[in-house]
Protein backbone atom coordinates (compact mmCIF):
# COMPACT_ATOMS: atom_id res chain seq x y z
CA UNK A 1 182.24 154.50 231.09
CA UNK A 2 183.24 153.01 234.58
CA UNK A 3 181.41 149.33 235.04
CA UNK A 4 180.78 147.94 238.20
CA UNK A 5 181.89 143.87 238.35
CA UNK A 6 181.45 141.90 241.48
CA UNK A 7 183.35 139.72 243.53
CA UNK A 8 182.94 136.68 245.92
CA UNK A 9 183.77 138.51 248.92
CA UNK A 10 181.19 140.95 248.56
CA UNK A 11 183.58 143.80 247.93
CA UNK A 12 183.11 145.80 244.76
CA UNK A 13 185.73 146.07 241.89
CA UNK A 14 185.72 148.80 239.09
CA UNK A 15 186.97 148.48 235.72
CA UNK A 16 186.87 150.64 232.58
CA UNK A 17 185.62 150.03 230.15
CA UNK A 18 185.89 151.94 226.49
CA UNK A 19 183.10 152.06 224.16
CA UNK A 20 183.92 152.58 220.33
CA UNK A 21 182.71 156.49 218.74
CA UNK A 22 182.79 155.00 215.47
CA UNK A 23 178.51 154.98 214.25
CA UNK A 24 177.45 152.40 212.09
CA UNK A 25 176.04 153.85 209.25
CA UNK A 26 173.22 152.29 207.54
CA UNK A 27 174.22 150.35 204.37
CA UNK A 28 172.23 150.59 201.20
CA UNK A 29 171.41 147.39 199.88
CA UNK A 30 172.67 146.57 196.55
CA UNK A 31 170.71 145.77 193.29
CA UNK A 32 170.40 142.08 192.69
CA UNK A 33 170.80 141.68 188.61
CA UNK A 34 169.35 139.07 187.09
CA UNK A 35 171.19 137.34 184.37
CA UNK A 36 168.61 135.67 181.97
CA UNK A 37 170.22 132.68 180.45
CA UNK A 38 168.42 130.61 178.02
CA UNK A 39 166.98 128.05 179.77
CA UNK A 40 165.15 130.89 181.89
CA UNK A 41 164.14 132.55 178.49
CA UNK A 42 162.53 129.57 176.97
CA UNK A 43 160.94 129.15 180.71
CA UNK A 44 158.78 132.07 180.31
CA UNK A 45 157.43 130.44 177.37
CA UNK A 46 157.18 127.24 179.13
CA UNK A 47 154.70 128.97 181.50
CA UNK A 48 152.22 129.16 178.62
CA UNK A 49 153.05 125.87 177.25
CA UNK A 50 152.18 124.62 181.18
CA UNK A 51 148.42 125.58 180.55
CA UNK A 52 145.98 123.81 179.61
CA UNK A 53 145.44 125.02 175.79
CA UNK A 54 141.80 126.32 176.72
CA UNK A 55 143.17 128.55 179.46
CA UNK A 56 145.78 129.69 176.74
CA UNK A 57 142.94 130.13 174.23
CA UNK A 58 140.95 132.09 176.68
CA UNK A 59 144.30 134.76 177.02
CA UNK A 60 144.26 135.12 173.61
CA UNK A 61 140.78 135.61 173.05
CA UNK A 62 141.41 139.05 175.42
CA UNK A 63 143.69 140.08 173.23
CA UNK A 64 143.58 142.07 169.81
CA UNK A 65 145.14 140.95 166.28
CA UNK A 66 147.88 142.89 166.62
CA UNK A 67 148.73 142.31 170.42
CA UNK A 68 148.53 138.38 169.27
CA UNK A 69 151.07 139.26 166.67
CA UNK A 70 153.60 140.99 168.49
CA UNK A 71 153.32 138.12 171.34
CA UNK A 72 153.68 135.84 168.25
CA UNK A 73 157.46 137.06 168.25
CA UNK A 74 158.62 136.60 171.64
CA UNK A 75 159.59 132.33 171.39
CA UNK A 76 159.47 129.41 168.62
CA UNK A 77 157.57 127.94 171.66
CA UNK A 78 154.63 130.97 171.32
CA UNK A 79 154.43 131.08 167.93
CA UNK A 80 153.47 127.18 167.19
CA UNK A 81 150.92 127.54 170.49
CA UNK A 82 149.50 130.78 168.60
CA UNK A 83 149.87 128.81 165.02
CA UNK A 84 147.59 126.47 166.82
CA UNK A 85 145.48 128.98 168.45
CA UNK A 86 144.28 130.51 164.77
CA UNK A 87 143.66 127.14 163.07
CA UNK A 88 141.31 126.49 164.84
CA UNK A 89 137.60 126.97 162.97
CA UNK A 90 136.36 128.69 165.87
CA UNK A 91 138.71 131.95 165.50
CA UNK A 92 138.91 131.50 161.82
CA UNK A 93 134.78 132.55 161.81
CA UNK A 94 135.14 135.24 164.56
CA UNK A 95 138.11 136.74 163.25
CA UNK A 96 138.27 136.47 159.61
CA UNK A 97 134.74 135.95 158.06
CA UNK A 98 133.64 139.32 158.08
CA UNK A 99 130.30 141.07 157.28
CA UNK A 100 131.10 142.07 153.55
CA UNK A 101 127.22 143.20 152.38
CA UNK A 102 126.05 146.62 152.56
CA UNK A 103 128.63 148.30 155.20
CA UNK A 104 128.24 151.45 156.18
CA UNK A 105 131.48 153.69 155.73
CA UNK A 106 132.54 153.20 159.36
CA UNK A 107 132.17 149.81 158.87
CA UNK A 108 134.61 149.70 156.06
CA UNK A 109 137.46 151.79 157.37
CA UNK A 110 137.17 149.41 159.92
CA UNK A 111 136.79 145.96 158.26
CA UNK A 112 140.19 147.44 155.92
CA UNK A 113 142.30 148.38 159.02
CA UNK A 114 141.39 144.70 160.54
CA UNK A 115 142.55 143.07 157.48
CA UNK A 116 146.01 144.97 157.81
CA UNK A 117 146.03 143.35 160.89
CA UNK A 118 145.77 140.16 160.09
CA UNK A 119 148.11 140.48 157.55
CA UNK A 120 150.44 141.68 159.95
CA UNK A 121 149.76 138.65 161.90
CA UNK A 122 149.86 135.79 159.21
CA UNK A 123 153.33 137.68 158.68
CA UNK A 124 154.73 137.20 161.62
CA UNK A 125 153.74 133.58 163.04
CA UNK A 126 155.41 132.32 159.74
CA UNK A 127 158.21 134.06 159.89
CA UNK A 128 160.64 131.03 160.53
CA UNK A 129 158.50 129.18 157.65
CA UNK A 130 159.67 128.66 154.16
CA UNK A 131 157.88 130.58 151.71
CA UNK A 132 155.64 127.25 150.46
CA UNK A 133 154.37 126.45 153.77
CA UNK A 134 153.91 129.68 154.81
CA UNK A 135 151.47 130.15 151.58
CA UNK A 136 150.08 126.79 151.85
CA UNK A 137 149.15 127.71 155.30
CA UNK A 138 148.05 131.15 154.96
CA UNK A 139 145.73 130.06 152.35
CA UNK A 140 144.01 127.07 153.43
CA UNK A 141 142.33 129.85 155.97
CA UNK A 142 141.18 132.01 153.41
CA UNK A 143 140.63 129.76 150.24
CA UNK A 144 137.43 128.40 151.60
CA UNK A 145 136.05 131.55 152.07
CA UNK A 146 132.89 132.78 149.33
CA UNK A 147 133.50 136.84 148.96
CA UNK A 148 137.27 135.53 148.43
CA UNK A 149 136.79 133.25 146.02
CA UNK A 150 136.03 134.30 141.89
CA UNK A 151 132.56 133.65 141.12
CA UNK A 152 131.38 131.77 144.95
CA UNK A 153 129.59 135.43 145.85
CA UNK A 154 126.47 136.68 144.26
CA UNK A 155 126.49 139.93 146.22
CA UNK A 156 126.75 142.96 143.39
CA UNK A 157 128.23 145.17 146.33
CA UNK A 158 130.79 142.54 147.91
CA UNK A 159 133.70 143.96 149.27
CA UNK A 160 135.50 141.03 149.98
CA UNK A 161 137.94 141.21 147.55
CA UNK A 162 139.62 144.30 148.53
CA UNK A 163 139.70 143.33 152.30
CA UNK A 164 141.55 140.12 150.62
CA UNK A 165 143.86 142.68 148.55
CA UNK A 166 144.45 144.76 151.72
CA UNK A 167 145.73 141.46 154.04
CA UNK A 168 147.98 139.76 150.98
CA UNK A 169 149.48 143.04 150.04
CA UNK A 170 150.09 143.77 154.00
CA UNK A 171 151.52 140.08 154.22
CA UNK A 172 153.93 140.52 151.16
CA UNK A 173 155.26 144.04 151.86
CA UNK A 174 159.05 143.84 151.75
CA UNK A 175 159.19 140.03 150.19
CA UNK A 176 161.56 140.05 146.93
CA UNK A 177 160.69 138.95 143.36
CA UNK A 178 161.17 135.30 143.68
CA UNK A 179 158.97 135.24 146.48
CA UNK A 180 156.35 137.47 144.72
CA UNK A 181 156.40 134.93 141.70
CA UNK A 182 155.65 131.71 144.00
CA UNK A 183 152.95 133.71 145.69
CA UNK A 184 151.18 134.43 142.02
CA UNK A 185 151.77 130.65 140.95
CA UNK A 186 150.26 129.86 144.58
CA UNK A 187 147.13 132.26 144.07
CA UNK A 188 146.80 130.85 140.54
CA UNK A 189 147.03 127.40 141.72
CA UNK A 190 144.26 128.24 144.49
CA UNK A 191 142.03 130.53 142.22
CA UNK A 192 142.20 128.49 138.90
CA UNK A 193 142.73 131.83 138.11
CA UNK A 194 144.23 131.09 134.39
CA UNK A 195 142.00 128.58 133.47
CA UNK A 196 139.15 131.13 134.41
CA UNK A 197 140.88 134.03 132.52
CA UNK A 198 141.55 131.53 129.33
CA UNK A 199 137.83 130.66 129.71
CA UNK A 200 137.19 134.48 129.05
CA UNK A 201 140.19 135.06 126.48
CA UNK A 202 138.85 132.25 124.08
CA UNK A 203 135.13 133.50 123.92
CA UNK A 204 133.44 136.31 122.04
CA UNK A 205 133.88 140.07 124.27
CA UNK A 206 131.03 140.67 126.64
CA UNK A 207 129.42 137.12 125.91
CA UNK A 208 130.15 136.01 129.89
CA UNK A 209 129.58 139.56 131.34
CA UNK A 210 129.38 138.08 135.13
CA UNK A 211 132.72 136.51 134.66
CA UNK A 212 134.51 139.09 133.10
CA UNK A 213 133.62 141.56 136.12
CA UNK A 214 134.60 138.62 138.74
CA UNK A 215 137.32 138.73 136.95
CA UNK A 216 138.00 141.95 136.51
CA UNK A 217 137.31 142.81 140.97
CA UNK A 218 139.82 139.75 141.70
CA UNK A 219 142.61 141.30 140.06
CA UNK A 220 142.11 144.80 140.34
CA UNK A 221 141.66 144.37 143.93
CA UNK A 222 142.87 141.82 145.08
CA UNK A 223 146.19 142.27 143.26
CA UNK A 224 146.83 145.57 141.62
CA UNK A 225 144.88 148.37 143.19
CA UNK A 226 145.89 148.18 146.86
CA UNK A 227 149.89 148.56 145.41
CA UNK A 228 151.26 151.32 146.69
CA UNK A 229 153.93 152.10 144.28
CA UNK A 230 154.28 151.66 140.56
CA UNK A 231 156.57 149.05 140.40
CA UNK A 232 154.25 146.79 142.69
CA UNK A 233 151.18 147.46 140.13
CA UNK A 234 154.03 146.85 136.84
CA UNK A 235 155.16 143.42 138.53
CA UNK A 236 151.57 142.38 139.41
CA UNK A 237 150.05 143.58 136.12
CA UNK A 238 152.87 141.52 133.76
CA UNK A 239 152.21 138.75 135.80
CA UNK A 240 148.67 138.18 134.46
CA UNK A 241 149.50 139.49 130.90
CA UNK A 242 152.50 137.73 130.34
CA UNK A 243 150.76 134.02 129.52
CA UNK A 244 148.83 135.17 127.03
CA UNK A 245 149.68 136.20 123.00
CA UNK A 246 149.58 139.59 122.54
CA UNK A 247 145.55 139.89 120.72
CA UNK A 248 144.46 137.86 124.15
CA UNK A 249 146.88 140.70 126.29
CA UNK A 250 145.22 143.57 125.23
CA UNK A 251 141.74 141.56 125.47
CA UNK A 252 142.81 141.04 129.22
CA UNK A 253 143.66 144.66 129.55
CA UNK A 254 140.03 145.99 127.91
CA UNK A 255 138.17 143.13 130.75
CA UNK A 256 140.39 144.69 133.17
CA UNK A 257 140.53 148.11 133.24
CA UNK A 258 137.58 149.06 130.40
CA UNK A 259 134.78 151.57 130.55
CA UNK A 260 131.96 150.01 132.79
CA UNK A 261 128.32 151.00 132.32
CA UNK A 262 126.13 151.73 134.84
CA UNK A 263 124.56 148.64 135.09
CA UNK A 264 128.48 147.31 136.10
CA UNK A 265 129.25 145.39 132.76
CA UNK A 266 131.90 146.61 130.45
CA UNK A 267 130.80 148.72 128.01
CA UNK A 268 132.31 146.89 124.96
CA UNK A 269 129.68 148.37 122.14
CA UNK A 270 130.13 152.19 123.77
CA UNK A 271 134.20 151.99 122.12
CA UNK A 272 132.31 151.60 118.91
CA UNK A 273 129.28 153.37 118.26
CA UNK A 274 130.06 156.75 120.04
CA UNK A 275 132.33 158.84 121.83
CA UNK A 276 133.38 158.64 125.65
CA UNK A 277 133.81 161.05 128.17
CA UNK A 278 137.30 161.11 129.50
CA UNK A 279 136.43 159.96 133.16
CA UNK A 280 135.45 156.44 131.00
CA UNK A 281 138.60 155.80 129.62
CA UNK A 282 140.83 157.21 132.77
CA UNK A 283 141.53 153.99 134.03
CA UNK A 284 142.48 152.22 130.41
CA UNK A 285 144.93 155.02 130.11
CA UNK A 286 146.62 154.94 133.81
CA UNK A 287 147.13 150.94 133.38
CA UNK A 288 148.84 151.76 130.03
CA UNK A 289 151.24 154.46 131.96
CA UNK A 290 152.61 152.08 134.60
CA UNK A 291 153.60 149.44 132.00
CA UNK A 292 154.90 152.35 129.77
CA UNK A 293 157.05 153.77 132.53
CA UNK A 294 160.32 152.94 133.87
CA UNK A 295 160.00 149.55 132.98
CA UNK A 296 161.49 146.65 135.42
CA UNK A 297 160.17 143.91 133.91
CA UNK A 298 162.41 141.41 132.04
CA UNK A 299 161.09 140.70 128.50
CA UNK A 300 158.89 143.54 128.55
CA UNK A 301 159.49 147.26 126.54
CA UNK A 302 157.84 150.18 125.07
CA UNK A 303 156.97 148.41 121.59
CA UNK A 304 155.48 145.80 123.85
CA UNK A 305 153.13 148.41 124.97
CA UNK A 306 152.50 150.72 121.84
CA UNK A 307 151.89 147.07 120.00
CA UNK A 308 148.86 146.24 122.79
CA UNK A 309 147.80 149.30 121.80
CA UNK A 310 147.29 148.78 118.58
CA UNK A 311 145.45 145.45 119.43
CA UNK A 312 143.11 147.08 122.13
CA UNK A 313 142.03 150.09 119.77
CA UNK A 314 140.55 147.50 117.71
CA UNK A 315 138.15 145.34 120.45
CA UNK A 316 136.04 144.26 119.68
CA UNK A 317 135.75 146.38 116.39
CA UNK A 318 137.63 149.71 115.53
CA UNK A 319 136.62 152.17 118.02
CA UNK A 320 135.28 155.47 117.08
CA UNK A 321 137.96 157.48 116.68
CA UNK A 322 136.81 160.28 119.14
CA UNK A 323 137.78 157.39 121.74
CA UNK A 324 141.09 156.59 120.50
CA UNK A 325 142.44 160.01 119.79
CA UNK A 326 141.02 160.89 124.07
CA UNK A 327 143.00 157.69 125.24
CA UNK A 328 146.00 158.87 123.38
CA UNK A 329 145.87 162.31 125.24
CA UNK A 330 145.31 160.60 128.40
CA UNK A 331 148.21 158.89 127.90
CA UNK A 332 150.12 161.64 127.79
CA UNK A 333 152.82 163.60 125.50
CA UNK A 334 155.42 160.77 125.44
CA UNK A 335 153.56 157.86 124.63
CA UNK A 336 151.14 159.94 122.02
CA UNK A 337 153.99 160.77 119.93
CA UNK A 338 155.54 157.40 120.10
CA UNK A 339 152.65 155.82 118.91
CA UNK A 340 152.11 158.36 116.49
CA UNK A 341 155.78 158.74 115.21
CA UNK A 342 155.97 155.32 114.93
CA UNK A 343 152.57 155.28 112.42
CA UNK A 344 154.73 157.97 110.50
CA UNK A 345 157.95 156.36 109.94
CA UNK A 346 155.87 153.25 108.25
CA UNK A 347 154.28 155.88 105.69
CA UNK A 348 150.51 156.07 106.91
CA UNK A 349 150.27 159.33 107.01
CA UNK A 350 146.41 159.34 106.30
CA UNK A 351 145.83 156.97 109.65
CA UNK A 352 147.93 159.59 111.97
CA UNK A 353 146.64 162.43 109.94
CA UNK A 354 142.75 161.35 111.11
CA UNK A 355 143.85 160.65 114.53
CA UNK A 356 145.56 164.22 114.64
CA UNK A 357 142.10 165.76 113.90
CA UNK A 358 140.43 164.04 116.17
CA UNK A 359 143.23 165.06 118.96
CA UNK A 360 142.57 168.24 118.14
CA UNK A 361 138.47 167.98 118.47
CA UNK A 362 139.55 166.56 121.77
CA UNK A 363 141.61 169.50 123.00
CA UNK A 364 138.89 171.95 121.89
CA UNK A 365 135.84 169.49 123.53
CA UNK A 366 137.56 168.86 126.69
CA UNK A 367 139.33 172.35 127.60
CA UNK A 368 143.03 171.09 126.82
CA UNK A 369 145.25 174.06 125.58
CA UNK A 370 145.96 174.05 121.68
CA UNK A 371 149.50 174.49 121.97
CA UNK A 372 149.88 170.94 123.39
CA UNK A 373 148.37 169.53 119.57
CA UNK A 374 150.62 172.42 118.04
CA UNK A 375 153.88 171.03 119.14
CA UNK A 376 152.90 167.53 119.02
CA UNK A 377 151.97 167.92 114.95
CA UNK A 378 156.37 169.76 115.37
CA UNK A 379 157.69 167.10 116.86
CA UNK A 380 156.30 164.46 114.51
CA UNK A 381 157.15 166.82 111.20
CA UNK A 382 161.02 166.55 112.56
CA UNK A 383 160.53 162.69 112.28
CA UNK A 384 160.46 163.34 108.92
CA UNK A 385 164.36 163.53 107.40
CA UNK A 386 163.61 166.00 103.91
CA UNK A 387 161.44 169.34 103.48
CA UNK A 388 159.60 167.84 101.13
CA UNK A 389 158.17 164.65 103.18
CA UNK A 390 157.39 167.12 105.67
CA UNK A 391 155.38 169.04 103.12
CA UNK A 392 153.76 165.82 102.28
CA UNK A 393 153.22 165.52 105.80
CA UNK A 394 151.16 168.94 106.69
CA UNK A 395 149.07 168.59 102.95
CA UNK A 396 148.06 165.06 104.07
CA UNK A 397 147.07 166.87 107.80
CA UNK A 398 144.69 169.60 105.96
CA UNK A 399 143.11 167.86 103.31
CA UNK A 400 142.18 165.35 106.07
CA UNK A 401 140.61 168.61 108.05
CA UNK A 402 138.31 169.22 104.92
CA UNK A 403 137.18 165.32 104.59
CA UNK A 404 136.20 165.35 108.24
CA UNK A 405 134.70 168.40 108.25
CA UNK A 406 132.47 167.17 105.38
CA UNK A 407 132.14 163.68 107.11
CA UNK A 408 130.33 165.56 110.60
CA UNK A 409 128.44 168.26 107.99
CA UNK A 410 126.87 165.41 105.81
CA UNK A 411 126.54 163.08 108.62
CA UNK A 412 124.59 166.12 110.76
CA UNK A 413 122.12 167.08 107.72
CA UNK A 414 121.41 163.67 106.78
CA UNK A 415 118.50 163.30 109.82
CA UNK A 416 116.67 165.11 112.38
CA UNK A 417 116.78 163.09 115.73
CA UNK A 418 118.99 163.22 118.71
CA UNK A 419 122.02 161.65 117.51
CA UNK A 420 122.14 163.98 114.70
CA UNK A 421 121.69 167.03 116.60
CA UNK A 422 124.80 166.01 118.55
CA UNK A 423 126.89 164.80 115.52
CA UNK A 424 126.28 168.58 114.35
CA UNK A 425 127.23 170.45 117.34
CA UNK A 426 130.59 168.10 117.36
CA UNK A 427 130.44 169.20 113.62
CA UNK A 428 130.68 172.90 115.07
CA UNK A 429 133.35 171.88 117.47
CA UNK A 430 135.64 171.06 114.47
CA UNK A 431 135.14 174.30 113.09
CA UNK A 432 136.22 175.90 116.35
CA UNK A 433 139.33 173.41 117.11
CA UNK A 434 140.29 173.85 113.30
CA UNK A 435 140.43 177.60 113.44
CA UNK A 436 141.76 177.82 116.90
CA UNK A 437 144.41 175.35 115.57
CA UNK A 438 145.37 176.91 112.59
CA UNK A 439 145.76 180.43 114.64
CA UNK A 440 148.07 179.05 116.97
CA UNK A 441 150.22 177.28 114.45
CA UNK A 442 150.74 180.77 112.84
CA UNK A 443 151.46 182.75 115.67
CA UNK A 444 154.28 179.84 116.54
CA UNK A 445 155.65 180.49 112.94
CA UNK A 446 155.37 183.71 112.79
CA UNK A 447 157.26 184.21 116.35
């Protein structure tokens, strides 16, 4: 490139001049990473804490339960403005006084998810808490509350208790046994639950029908029914048994999971005068299961169990023996020849002999195969160490068939009303179950 450069004197000098080919190409700019340190951390928290708490409050109250929970998380700085946010009595009756009368089924799937919720959330803004002030703080919010308190609500359909059951067992999920036990002592301490339940154990069955059903919702849902596995529902069920002797234990047991009549008391009298259907005594027999199986309760074993039994056959009165011989097969093949084995080795072989009948008039009322009462009556002969105890055994079995056979005939001809019509046709029943019995005992033998 020739340049042109002038001079004093008018005249004209040229020069050259060289121009660079190198192109300067365009640089990308490079990423600016930002290193949070701590300070800057807790900053971002600081933000919130710079607001004036009703501007905070007014974030929150945009945001849902479990949004508020996860943000609980993020600082110690968060979580003591959001500890503050749900004392206060304003969120405590928009958030967790509920609408627990007459829901409609949307309305409880709902009201049961929101309760998870909160549970999630009670969870999580304690988390640096130890385990007595979290409780003491979780509960002051809900002990206050009617539909969660035993014997505050007068609503028959109140489903307050299981939202309560569905929030503690969400808040507890994963805490070990030591924990567990100082959140039953805490419950206990905020419930008066054992004073109530020693109220009930000390007094005649069915005289205080309202509190034994409070009693009976608190701990079934509250405590035992929303467990999801069956050493949650062992744990939580030895926990309220475990105070007691063993007469007031199987007392407890009859309040908590006995037959209810329609009118929602239990149905003490029913065990006594007549026989049950099997959908009445379903819920006696599951309780007995989960403390009967794998057992992971210190202190606490099979003859625990088969010696409640014995105790609750006999509240308030001997039941009828239709009822106890139907538990026993709800219970199972295990536990029935356990309890029956055990009646054997002590030499009352006319007790287990009328309970076998009455197993089988079971088997033949309620569509259970025969074979199961076949190898049952096998199992408990081999208890038995010499042929001729185990002779003893069977004559004891069929002379009982004759005495009960003549018990239902003479009880059936003896009047002409309802009751008798239907203590004949179960008369007619035994007649079946005997011969249907007796046939597949043979066939077993003869194969």
């Amino acid at each position: 490139m020739i340049k042109v450069r002038k001079t004093t004197n008018n005249t004209r000098k040229y020069s050259w001049t060289r121009k660079s080919h190198h192109l300067k190409t365009p640089q990308r700019p490079r990423p600016v990473r930002t290193v949070m340190t701590r300070s800057q951390c807790t900053s971002a928290a600081g933000f919130f804490n710079g607001l004036p708490a009703e501007v905070f409050h007014m974030i929150l109250d945009q945001m849902s339960v479990v949004d508020i929970s996860v943000f609980s998380m993020v600082s110690k700085e968060l979580t003591s403005c959001i500890v503050n946010y749900i004392s206060s009595q304003a969120w405590r009756n928009k958030t967790i006084i509920q609408s627990f009368h007459n829901p409609t089924l949307l309305e409880q799937r709902s009201t049961l998810e929101h309760y998870r919720h909160l549970g999630l959330l009670f969870k999580r803004c304690t988390l640096l808490l130890p385990t007595k002030d979290r409780l003491k703080f979780i509960f002051s919010k809900f002990s206050q509350i009617p539909c969660f308190t035993l014997e505050q609500c007068l609503a028959p359909d109140c489903t307050g208790f299981s939202r309560y059951g569905v929030f503690l067992q969400t808040l507890i999920a994963g805490w070990d046994e030591l924990e567990c036990h100082r959140v039953f002592g805490f419950l206990c301490e905020q419930t008066n639950l054992l004073l109530k339940t020693e109220a009930l154990l000390t007094t005649k069955p069915g005289l205080k029908r309202y509190q034994e059903l409070q009693l009976r919702l608190f701990c079934r849902k509250v405590l035992l029914d929303p467990c999801q596995n069956q050493p949650d529902g062992q744990f939580w069920l030895v926990q309220l048994l475990k105070p007691w002797p063993l007469v007031s234990q199987a007392h407890l047991l009859f309040i908590l999971f006995g037959p209810l009549l329609h009118e929602g008391v239990l149905g003490w009298e029913d065990l006594v005068d007549r026989g049950l259907p099997h959908s009445a005594l379903w819920d006696l027999a599951k309780c007995i299961l989960m403390l009967s199986g794998t057992l992971q309760v210190k202190g606490w074993s099979t003859d625990s169990v088969l010696s409640i039994l014995e105790e609750l056959i006999v509240i308030p009165q001997p039941w009828y023996l239709e009822n106890v011989a139907r538990l026993l097969v709800l219970c199972g093949s295990s536990l029935c020849y356990t309890f029956l084995a055990s009646k054997a080795l002590n030499g009352r072989l006319d007790e287990i002999s009328r309970i076998i009948i009455h197993i089988i008039l079971v088997c033949e009322k309620d569509g259970y195969h025969m074979s199961w009462a076949v190898k049952l009556v096998q199992q408990i002969c081999k208890v038995f160490s010499s042929a001729p105890e185990r002779f003893t055994f069977i004559q004891h079995l069929e002379n009982m068939f004759s005495e009960v056979t003549r018990e239902f005939y003479e009880s059936s001809v003896a009047g002409n009303n309802f009751e008798d019509r239907e203590t004949f046709q179960t008369f007619c029943i035994l007649l079946d179950s005997s011969a249907r019995f007796h046939t597949k005992l043979l066939h077993m033998f003869l194969k």
